[in-house]
Protein backbone atom coordinates (compact mmCIF):
# COMPACT_ATOMS: atom_id res chain seq x y z
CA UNK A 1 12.81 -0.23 -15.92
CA UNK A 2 16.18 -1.16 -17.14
CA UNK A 3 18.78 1.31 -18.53
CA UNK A 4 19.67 2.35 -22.09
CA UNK A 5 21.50 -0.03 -24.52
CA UNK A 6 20.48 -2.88 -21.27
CA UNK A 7 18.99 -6.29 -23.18
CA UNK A 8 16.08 -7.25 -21.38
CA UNK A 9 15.63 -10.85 -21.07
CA UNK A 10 12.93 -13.12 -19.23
CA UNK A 11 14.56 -16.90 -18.86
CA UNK A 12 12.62 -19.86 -17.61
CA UNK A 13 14.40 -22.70 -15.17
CA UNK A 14 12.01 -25.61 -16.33
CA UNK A 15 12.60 -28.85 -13.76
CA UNK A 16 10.65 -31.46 -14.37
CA UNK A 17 9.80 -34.57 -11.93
CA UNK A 18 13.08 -36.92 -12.45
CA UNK A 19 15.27 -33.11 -11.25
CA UNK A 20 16.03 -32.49 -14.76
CA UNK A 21 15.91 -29.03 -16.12
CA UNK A 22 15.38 -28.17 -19.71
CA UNK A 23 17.76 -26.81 -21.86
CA UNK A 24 18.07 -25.35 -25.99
CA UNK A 25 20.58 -24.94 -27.90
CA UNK A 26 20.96 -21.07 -29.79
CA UNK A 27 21.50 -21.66 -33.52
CA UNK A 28 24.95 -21.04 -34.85
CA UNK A 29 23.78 -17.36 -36.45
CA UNK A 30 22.56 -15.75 -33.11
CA UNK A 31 24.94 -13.83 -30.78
CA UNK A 32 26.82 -17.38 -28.35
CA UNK A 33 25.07 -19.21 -31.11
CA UNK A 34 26.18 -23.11 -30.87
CA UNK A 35 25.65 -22.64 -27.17
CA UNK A 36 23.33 -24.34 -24.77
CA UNK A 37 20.61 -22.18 -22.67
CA UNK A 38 18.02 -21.53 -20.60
CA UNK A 39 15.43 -20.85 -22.51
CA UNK A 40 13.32 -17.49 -22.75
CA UNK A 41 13.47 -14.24 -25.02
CA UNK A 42 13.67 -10.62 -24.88
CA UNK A 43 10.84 -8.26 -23.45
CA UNK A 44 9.08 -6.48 -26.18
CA UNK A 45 7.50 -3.01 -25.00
CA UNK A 46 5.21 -2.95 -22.85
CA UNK A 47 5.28 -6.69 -21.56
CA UNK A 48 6.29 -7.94 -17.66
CA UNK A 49 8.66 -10.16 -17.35
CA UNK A 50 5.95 -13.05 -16.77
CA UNK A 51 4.20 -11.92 -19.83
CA UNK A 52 7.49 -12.54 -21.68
CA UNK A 53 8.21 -15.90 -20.75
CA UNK A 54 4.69 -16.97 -21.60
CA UNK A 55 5.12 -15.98 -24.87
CA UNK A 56 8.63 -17.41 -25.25
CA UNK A 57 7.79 -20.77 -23.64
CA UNK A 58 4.77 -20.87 -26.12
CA UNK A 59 6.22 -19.75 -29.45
CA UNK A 60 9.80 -21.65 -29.31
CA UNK A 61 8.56 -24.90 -26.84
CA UNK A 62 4.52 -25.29 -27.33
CA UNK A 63 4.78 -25.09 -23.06
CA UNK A 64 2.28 -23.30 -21.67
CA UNK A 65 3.46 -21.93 -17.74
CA UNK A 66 0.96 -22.20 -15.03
CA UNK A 67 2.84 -20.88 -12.39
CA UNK A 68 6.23 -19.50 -11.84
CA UNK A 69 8.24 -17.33 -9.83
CA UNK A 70 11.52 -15.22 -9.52
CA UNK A 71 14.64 -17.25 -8.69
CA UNK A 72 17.19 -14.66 -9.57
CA UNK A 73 18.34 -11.62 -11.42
CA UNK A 74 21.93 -11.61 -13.35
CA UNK A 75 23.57 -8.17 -15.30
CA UNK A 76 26.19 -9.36 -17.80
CA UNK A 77 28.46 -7.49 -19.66
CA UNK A 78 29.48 -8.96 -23.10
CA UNK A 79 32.28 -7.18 -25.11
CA UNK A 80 29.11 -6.44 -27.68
CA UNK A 81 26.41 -6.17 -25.49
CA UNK A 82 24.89 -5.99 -21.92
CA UNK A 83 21.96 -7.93 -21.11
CA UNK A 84 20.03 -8.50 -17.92
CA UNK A 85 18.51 -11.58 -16.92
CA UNK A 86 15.72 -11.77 -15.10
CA UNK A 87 15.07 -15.62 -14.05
CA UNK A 88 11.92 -17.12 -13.04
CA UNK A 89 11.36 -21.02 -12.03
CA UNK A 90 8.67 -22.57 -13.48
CA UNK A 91 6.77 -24.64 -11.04
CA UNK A 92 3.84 -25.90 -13.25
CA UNK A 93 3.62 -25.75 -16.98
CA UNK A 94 1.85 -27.84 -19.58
CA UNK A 95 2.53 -29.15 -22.97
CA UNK A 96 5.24 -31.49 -24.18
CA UNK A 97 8.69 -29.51 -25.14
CA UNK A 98 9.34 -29.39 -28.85
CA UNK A 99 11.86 -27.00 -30.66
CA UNK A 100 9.30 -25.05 -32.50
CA UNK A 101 12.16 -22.53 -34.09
CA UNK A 102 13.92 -25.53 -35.29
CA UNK A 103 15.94 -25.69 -32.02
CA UNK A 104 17.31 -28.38 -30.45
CA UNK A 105 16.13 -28.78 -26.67
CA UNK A 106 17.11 -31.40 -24.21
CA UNK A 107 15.95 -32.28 -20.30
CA UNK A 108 19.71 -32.50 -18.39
CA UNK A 109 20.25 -33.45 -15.35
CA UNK A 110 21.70 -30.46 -13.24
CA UNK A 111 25.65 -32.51 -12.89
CA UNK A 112 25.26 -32.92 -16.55
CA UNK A 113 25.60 -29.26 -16.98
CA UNK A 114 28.77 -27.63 -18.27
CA UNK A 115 30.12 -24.35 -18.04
CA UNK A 116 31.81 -24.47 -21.13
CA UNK A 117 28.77 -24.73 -22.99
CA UNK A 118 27.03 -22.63 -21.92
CA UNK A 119 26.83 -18.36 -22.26
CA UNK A 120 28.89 -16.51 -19.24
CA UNK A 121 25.90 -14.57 -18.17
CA UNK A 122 24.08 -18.66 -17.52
CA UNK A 123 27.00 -19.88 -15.43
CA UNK A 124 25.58 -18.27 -12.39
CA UNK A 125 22.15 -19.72 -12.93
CA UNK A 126 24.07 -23.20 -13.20
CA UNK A 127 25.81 -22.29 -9.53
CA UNK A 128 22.54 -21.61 -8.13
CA UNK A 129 20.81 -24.26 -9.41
CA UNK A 130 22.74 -26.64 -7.92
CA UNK A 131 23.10 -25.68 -4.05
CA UNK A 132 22.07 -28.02 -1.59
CA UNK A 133 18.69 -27.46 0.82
CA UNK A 134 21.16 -27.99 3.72
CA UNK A 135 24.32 -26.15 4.59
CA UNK A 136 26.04 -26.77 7.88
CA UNK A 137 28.33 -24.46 9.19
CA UNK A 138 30.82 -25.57 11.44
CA UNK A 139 30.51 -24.80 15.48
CA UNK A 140 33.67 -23.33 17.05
CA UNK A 141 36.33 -26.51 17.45
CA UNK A 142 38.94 -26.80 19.77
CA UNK A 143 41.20 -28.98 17.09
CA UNK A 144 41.84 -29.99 13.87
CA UNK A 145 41.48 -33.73 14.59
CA UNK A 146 37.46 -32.46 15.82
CA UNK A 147 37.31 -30.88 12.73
CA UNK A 148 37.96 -34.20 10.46
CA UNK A 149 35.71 -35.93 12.92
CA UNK A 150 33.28 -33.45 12.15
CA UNK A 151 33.47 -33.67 8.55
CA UNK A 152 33.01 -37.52 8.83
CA UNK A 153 30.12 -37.10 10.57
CA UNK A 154 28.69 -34.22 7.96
CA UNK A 155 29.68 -36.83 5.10
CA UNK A 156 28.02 -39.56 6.58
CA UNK A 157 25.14 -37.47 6.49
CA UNK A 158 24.82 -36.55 2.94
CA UNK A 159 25.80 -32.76 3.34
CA UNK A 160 27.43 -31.28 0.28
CA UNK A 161 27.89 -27.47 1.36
CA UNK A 162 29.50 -26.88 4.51
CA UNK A 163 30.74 -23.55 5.83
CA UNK A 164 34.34 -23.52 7.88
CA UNK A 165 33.80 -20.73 10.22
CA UNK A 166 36.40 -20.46 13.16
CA UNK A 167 36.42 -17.14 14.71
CA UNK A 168 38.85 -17.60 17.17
CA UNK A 169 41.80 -19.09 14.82
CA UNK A 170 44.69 -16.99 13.55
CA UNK A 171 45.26 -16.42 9.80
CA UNK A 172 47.77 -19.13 9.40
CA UNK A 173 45.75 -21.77 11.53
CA UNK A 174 42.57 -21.28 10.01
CA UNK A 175 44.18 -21.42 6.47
CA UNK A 176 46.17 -24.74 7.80
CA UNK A 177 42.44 -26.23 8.74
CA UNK A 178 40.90 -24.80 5.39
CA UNK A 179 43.58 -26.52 3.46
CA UNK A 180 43.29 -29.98 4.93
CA UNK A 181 39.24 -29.45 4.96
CA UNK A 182 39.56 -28.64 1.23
CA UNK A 183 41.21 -31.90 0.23
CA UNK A 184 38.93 -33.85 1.84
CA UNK A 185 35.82 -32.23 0.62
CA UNK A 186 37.62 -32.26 -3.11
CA UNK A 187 37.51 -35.93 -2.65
CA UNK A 188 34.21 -36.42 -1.37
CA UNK A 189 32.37 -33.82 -3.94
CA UNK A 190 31.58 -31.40 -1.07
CA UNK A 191 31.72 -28.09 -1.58
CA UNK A 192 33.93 -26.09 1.09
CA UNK A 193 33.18 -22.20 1.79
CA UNK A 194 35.99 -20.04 3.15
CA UNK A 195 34.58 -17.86 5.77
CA UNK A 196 37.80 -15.52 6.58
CA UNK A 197 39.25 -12.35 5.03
CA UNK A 198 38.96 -13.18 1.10
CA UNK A 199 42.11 -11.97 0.16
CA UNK A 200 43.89 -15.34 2.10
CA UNK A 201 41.47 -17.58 0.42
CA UNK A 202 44.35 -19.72 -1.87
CA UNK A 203 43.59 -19.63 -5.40
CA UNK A 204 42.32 -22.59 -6.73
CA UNK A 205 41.52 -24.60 -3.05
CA UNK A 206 38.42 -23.51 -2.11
CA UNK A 207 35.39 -24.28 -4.00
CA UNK A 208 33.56 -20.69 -2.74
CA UNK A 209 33.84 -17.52 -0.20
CA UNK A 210 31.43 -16.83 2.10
CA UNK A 211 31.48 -13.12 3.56
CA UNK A 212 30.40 -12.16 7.05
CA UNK A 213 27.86 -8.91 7.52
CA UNK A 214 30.94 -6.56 8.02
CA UNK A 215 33.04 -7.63 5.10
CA UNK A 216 29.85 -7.93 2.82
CA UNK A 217 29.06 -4.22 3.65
CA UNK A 218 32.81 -3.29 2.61
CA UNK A 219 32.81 -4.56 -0.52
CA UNK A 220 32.75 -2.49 -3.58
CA UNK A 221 32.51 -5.22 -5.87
CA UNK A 222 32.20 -9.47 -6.21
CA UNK A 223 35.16 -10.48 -4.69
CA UNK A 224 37.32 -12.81 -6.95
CA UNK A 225 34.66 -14.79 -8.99
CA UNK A 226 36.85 -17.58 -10.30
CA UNK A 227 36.84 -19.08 -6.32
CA UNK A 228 33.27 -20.65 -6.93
CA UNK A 229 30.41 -19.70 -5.37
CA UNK A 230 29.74 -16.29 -3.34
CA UNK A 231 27.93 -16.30 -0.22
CA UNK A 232 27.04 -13.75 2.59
CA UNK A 233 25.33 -13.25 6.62
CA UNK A 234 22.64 -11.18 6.43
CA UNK A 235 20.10 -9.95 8.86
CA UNK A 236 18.15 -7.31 7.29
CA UNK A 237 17.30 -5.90 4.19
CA UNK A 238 20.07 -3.39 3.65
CA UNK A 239 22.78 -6.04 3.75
CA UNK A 240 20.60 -8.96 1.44
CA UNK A 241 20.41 -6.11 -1.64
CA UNK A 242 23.88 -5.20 -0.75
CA UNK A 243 24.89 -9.92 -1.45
CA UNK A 244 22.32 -9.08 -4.69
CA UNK A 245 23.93 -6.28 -5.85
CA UNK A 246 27.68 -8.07 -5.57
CA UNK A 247 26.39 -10.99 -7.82
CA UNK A 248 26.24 -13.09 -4.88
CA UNK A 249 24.75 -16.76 -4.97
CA UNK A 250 23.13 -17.04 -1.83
CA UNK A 251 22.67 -15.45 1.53
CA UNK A 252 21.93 -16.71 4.71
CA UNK A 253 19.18 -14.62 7.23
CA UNK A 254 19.04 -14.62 10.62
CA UNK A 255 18.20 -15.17 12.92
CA UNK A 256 15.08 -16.44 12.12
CA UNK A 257 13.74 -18.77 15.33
CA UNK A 258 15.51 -18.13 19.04
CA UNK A 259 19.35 -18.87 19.48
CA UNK A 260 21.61 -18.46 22.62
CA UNK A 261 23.13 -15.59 20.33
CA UNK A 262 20.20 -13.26 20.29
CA UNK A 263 17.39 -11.31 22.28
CA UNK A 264 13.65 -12.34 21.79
CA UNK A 265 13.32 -8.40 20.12
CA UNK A 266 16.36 -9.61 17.90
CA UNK A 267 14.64 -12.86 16.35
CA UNK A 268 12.96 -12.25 12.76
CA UNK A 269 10.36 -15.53 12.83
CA UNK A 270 8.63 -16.46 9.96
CA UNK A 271 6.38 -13.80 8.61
CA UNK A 272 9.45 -11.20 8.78
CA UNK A 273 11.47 -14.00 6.75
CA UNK A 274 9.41 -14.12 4.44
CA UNK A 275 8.68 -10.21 3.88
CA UNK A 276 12.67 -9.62 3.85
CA UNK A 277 12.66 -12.89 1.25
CA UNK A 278 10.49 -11.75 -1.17
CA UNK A 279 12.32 -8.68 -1.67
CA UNK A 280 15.59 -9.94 -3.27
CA UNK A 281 15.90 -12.44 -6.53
CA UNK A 282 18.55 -14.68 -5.09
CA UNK A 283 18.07 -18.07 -2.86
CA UNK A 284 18.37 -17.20 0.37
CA UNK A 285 19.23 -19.87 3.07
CA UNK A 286 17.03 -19.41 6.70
CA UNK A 287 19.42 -20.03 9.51
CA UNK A 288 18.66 -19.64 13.30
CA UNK A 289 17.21 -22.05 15.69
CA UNK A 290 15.86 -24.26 13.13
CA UNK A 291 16.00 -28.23 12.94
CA UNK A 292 15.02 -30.63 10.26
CA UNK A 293 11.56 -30.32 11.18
CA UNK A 294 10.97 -26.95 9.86
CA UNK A 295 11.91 -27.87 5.95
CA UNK A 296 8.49 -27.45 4.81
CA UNK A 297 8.18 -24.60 6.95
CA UNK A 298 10.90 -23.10 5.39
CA UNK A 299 9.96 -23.81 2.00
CA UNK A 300 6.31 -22.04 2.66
CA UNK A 301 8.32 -18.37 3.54
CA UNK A 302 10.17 -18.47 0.66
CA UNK A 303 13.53 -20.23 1.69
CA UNK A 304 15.80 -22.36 -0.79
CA UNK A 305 17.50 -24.03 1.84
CA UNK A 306 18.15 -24.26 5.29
CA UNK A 307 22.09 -23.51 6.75
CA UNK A 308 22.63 -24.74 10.66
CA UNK A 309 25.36 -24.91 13.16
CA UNK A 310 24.44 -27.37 15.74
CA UNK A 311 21.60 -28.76 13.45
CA UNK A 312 24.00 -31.78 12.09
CA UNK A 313 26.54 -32.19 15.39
CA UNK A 314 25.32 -35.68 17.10
């Protein structure tokens, strides 16, 4: 049940086999009209969510959806409305797509995707869509000349999200290492995440935050949005509605498989992974003990990616 005055709205992410996702454009005389979107429609009374985008996808596209599932959840507030977005991937559909309403609809490839047009409330279906399956997260360093070797090694490995987390730096060093990590990563099209207080994170540098347990569980509200994506540590389900509730992109939980870092009665394994996964409409990345053997693993609980610390070190 949504509140009062709330816009209800079921939205289908369509990806088809060459990774390109299918897009309409809103005619000029509809509220963002002249804007691109993921296409879906309101819920009329009485429908689910599923039952919505069935219709939708068959009275504007001629699709017909054979499976799908939730990929996220997004409340926006417009200066003339609210709505609430409730996002499902569609993992099998048939039919050819056709603009039945008079629409136009395209297949883009997800880099071919802009913000600008686009509706606000899409842009963070457009951040999700395009995280990596692998994030590494960097293992505690004793210099910044290991860290650039580090990054070489992450680059020459393909990885395009990578998490600088240094516990044992000072403010000013770990901003000095974030800084020179940033321009690199800028230049490479690697996305950086700043794991340290928020509030130090230089405007403009970093290309997202990442929040530990503790600071996710302070926060009253999305830290500041226009850093990129937002990202939190969770281990249970308390602290993965608390990253939902914030707007956040992703989460990481852990630990899933054994680690030197926990106790056997600490470990979640798979079946609890997936339990705590289904519960929350965001991608959630599995992180603990894992290696590149356990992708399709992964994928079978329920996990959009997997993050690692030692899992890309040589």
């Amino acid at each position: 049940m949504t509140e009062t005055g709330l816009v209800h709205v079921a939205v289908a992410v369509i990806v088809d086999d060459e990774s390109r996702v299918l897009v309409s454009r809103r005619h000029e005389h509809a509220h963002q009209g002249g804007l691109w979107e993921f296409p879906g429609g309101k819920l009329e009374a009485g429908e689910t969510v599923l039952q919505a985008l069935g219709r939708e996808l068959a009275e504007e596209l001629g699709l017909l959806v054979q499976e799908a599932r939730p990929f996220t959840r997004i409340r926006h507030d417009y200066a003339d409305k609210a709505v609430l977005l409730d996002v499902w991937k569609v993992d099998r559909f048939s039919g050819e797509a056709r603009g039945l309403e008079g629409q136009p609809v395209a297949w883009r490839q997800l880099t071919e995707l802009r913000a600008e047009e686009f509706p606000a409330a899409n842009l963070p279906i457009i951040r999700r869509l395009n995280l990596p399956f692998w994030m590494a997260i960097t293992p505690q360093l004793e210099s910044l000349k290991q860290l650039h070797d580090l990054l070489d090694q992450y680059f020459s490995a393909d990885i395009s999200l990578i998490q600088l987390r240094q516990k044992s730096l000072t403010e000013t060093d770990y901003l000095e290492w974030f800084m020179a990590a940033a321009e690199r990563c800028q230049a490479a099209g690697v996305t950086l995440l700043f794991n340290h207080d928020h509030a130090l994170c230089p405007s403009g540098t970093g290309q997202g935050l990442h929040l530990s347990a503790r600071r996710l569980m302070a926060s009253s509200s999305r830290p500041d949005s226009g850093r990129g994506l937002l990202g939190a540590s969770c281990h249970n389900l308390a602290e993965l509605r608390k990253a939902e509730s914030l707007g956040a992109d992703y989460a990481t939980l852990s630990p899933v498989l054994a680690t030197k870092h926990y106790s056997a009665d600490q470990l979640l394994g798979w079946s609890a992974f997936q339990s705590l996964r289904q519960q929350v409409q965001m991608p959630v990345y599995a992180l603990g003990g894992l290696s590149r053997e356990d992708r399709q693993q992964a994928r079978k609980a329920g996990a959009d990616g997997i993050a690692g610390i030692s899992l890309f070190c040589r």
